[in-house]
PDB file of N, CA and C in Angstrom:
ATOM      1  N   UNK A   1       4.750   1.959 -11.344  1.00  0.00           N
ATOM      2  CA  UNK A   1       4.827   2.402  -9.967  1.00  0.00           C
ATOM      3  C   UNK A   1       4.862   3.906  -9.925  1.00  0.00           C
ATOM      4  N   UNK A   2       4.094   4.700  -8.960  1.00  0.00           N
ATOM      5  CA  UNK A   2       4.395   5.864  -9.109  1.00  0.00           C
ATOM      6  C   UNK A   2       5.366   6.639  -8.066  1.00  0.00           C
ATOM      7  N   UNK A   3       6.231   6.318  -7.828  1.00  0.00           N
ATOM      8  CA  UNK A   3       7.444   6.693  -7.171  1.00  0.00           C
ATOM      9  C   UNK A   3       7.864   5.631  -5.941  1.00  0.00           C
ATOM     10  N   UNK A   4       7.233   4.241  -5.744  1.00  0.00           N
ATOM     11  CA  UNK A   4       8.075   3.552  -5.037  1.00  0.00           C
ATOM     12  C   UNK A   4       8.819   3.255  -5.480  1.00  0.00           C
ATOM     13  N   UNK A   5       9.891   2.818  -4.328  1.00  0.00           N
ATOM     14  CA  UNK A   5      11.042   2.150  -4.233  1.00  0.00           C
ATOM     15  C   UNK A   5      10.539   0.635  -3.985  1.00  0.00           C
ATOM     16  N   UNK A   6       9.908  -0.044  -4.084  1.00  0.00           N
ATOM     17  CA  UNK A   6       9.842  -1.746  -3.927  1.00  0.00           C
ATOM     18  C   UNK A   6      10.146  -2.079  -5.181  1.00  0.00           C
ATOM     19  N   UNK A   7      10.949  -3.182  -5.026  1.00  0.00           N
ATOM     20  CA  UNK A   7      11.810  -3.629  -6.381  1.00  0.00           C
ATOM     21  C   UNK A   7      10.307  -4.378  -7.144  1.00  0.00           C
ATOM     22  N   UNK A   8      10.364  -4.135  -8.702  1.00  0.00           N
ATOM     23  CA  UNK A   8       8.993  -4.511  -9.143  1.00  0.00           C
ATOM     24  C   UNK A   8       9.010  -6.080  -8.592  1.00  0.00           C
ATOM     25  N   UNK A   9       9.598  -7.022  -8.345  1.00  0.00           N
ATOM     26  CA  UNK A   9       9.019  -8.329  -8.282  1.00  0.00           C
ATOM     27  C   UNK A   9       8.661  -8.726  -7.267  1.00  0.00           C
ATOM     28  N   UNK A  10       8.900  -7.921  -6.257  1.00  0.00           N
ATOM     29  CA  UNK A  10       8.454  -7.975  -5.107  1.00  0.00           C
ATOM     30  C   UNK A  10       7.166  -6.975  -4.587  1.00  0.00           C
ATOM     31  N   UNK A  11       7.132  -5.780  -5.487  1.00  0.00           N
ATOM     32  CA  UNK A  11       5.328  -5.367  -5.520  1.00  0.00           C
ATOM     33  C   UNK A  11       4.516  -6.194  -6.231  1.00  0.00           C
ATOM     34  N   UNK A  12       4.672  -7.240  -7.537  1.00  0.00           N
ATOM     35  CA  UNK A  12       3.938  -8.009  -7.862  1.00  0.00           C
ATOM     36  C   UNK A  12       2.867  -8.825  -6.930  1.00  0.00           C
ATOM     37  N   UNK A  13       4.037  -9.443  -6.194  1.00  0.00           N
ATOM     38  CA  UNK A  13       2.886 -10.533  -5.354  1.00  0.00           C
ATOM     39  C   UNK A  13       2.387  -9.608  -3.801  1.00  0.00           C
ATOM     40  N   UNK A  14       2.756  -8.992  -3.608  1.00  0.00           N
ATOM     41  CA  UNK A  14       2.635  -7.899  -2.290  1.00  0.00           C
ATOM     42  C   UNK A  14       0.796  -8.083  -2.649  1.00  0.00           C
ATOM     43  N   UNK A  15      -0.234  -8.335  -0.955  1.00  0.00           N
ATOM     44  CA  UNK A  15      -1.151  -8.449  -1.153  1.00  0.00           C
ATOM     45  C   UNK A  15      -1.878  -7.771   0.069  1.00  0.00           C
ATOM     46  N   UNK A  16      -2.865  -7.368   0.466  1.00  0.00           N
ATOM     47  CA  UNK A  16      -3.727  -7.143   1.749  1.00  0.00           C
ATOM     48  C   UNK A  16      -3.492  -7.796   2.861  1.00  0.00           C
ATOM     49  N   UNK A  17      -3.044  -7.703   3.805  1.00  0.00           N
ATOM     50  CA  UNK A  17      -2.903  -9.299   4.533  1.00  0.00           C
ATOM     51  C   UNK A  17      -4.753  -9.056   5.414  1.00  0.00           C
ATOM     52  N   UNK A  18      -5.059  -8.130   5.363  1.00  0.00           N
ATOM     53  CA  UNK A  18      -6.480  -8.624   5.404  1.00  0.00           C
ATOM     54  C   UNK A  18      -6.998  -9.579   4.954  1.00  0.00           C
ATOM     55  N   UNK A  19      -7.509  -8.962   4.057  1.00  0.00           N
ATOM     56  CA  UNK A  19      -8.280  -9.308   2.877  1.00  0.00           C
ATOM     57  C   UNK A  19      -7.574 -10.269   1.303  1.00  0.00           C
ATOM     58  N   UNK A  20      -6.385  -9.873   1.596  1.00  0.00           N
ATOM     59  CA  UNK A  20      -5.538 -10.644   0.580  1.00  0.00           C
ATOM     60  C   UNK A  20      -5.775 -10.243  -1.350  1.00  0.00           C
ATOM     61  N   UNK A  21      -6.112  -9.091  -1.672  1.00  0.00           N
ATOM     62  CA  UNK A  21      -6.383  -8.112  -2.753  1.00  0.00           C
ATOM     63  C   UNK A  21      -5.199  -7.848  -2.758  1.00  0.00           C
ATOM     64  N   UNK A  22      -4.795  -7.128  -4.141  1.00  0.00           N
ATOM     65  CA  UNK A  22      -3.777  -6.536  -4.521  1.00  0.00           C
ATOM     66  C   UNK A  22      -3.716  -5.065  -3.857  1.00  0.00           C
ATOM     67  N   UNK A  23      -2.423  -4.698  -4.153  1.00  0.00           N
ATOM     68  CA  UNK A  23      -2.569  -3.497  -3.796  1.00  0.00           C
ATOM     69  C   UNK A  23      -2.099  -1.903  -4.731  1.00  0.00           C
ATOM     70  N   UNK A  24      -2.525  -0.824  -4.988  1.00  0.00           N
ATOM     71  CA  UNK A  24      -2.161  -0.393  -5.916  1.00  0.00           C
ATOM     72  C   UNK A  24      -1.567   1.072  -5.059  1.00  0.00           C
ATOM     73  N   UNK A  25      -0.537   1.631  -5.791  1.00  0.00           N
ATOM     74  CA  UNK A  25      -0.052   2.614  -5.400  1.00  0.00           C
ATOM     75  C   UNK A  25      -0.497   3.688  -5.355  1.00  0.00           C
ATOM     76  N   UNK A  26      -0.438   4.677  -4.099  1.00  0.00           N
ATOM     77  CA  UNK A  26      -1.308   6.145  -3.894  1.00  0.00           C
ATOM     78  C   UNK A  26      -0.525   7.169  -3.443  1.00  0.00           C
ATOM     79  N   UNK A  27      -1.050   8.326  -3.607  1.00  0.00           N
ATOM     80  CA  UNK A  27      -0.248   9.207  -2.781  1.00  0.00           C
ATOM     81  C   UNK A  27       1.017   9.910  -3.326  1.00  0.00           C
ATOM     82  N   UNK A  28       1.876   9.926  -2.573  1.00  0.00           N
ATOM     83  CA  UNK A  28       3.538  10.644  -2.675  1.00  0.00           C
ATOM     84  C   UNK A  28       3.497  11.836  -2.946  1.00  0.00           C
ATOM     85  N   UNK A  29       2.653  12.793  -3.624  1.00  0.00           N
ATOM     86  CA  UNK A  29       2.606  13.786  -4.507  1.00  0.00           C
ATOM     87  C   UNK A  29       1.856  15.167  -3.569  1.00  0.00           C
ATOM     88  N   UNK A  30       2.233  16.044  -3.220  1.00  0.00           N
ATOM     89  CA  UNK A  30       2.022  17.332  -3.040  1.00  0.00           C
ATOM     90  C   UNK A  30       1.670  17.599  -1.300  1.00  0.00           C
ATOM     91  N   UNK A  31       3.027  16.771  -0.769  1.00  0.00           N
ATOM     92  CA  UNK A  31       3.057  16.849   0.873  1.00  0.00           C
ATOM     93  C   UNK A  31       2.031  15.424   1.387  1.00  0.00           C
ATOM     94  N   UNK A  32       1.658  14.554   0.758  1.00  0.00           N
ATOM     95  CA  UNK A  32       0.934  12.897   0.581  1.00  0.00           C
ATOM     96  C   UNK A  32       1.617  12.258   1.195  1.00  0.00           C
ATOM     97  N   UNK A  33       1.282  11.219   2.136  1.00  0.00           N
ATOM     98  CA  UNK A  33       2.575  10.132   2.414  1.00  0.00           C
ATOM     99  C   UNK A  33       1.946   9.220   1.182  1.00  0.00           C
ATOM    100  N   UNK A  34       3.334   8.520   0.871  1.00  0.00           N
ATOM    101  CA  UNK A  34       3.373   7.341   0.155  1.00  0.00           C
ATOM    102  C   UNK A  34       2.284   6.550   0.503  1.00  0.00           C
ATOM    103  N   UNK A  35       1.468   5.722  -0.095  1.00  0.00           N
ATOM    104  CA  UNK A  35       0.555   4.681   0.798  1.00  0.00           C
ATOM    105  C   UNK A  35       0.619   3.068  -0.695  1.00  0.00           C
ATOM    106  N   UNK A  36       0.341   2.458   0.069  1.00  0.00           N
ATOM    107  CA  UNK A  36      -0.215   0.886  -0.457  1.00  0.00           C
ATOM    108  C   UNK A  36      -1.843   0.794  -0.594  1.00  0.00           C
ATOM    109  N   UNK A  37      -2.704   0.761  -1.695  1.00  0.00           N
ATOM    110  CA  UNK A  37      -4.314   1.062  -0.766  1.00  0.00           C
ATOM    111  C   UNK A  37      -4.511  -0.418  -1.692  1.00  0.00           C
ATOM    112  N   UNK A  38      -5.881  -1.460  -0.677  1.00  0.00           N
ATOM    113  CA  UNK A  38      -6.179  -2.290  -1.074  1.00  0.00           C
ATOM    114  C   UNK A  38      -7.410  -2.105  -2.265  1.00  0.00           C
ATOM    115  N   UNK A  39      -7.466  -2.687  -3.228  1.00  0.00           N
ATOM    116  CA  UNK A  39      -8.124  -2.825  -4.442  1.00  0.00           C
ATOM    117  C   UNK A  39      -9.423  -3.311  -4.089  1.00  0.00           C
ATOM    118  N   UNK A  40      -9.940  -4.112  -2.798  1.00  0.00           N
ATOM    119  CA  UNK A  40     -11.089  -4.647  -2.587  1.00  0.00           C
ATOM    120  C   UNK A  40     -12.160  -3.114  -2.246  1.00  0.00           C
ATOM    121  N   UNK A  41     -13.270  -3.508  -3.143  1.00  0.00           N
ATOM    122  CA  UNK A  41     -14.182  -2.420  -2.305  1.00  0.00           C
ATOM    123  C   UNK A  41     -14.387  -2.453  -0.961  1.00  0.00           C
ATOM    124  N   UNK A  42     -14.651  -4.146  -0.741  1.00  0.00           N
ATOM    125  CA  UNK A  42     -15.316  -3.811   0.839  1.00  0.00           C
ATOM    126  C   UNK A  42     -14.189  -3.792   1.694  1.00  0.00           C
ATOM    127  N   UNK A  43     -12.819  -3.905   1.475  1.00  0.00           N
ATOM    128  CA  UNK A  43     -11.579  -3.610   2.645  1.00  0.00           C
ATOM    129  C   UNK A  43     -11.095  -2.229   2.312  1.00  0.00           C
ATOM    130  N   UNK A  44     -10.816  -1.818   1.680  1.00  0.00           N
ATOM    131  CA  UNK A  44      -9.832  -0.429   1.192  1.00  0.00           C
ATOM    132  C   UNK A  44      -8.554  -0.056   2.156  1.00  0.00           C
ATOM    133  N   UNK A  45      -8.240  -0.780   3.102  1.00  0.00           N
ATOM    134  CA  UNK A  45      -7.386  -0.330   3.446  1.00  0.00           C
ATOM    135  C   UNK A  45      -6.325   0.188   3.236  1.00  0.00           C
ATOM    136  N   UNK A  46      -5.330   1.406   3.896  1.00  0.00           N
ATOM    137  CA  UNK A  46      -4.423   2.130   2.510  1.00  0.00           C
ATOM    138  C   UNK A  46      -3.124   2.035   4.178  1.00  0.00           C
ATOM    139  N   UNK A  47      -2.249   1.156   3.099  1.00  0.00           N
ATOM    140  CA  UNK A  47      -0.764   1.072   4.127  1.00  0.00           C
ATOM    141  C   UNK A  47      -0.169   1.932   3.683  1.00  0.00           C
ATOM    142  N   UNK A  48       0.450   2.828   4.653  1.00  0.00           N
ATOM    143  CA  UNK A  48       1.855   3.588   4.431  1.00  0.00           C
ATOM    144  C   UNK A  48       2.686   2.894   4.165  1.00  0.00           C
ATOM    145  N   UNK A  49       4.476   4.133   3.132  1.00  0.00           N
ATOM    146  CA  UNK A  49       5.201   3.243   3.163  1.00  0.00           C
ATOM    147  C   UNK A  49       6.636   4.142   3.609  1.00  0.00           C
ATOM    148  N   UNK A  50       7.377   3.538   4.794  1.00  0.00           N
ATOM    149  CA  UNK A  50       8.293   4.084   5.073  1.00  0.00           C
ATOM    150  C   UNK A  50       9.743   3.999   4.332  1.00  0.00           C
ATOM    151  N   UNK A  51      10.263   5.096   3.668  1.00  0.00           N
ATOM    152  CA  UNK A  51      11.464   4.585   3.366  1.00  0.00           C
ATOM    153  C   UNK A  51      11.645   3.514   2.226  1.00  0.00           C
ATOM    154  N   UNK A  52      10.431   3.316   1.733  1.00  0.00           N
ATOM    155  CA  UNK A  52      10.621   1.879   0.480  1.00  0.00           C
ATOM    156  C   UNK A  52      10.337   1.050   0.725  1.00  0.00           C
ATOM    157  N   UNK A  53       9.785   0.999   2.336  1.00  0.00           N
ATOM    158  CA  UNK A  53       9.831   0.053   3.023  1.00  0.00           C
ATOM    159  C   UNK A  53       7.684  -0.265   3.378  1.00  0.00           C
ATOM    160  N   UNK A  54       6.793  -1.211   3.027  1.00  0.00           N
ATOM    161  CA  UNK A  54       5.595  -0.835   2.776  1.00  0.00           C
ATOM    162  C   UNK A  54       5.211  -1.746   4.507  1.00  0.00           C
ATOM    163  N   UNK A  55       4.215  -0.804   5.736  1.00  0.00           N
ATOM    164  CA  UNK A  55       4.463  -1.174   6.585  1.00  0.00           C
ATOM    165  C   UNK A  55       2.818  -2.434   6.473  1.00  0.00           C
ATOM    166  N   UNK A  56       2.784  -3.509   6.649  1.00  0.00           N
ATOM    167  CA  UNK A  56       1.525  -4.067   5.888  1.00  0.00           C
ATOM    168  C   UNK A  56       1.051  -5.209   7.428  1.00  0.00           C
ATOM    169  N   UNK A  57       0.854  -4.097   8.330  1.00  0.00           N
ATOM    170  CA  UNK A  57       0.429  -4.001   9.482  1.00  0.00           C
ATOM    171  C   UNK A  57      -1.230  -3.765   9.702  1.00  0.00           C
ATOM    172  N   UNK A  58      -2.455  -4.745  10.136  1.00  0.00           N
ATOM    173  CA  UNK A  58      -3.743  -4.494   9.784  1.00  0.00           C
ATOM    174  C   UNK A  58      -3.740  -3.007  10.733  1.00  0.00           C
ATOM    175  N   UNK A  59      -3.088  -3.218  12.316  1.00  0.00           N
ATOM    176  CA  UNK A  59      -3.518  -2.315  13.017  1.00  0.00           C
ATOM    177  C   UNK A  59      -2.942  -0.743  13.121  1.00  0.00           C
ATOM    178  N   UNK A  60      -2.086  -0.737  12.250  1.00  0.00           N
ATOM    179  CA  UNK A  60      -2.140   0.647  11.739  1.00  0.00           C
ATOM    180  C   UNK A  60      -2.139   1.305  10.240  1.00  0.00           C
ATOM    181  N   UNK A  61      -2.954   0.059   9.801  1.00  0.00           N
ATOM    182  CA  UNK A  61      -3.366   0.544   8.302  1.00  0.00           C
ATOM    183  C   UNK A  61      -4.603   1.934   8.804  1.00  0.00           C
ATOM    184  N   UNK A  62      -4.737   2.898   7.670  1.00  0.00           N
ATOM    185  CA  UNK A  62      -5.603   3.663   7.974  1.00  0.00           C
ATOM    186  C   UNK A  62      -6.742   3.289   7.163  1.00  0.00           C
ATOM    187  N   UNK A  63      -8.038   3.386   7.637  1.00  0.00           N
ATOM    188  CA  UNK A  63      -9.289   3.042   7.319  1.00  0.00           C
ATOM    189  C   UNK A  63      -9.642   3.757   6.005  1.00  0.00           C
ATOM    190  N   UNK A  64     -10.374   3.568   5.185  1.00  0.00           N
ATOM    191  CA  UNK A  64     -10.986   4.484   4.323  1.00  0.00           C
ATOM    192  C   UNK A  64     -12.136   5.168   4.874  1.00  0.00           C
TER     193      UNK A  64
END
């Protein structure tokens, strides 16, 4: 993980609720928000995460 706070067994199964892809960790680093981004090429969607907390909301995921 690169600086979340989600306890690992619970980022394991954490998935797209789009698309349902994994999701891999982005961001945090040099004024970045934290993000969740989906692994699918054709979805990419990238969730913020508040507080540790990953918000996995389609309608305010940000688009790629």
């Amino acid at each position: 993980m690169s600086g979340t706070t989600i306890a690992p067994w619970l980022r394991e199964i954490l998935r797209c609720p789009a698309c349902r892809a994994r999701l891999r960790d982005e961001g945090g680093g040099q004024g970045r928000p934290e993000e969740l981004v989906c692994t699918s090429g054709e979805c990419g969607l990238a969730y913020r995460v508040e507080d540790g907390i990953p918000v996995l909301l389609v309608d305010e995921a940000r688009r790629p």
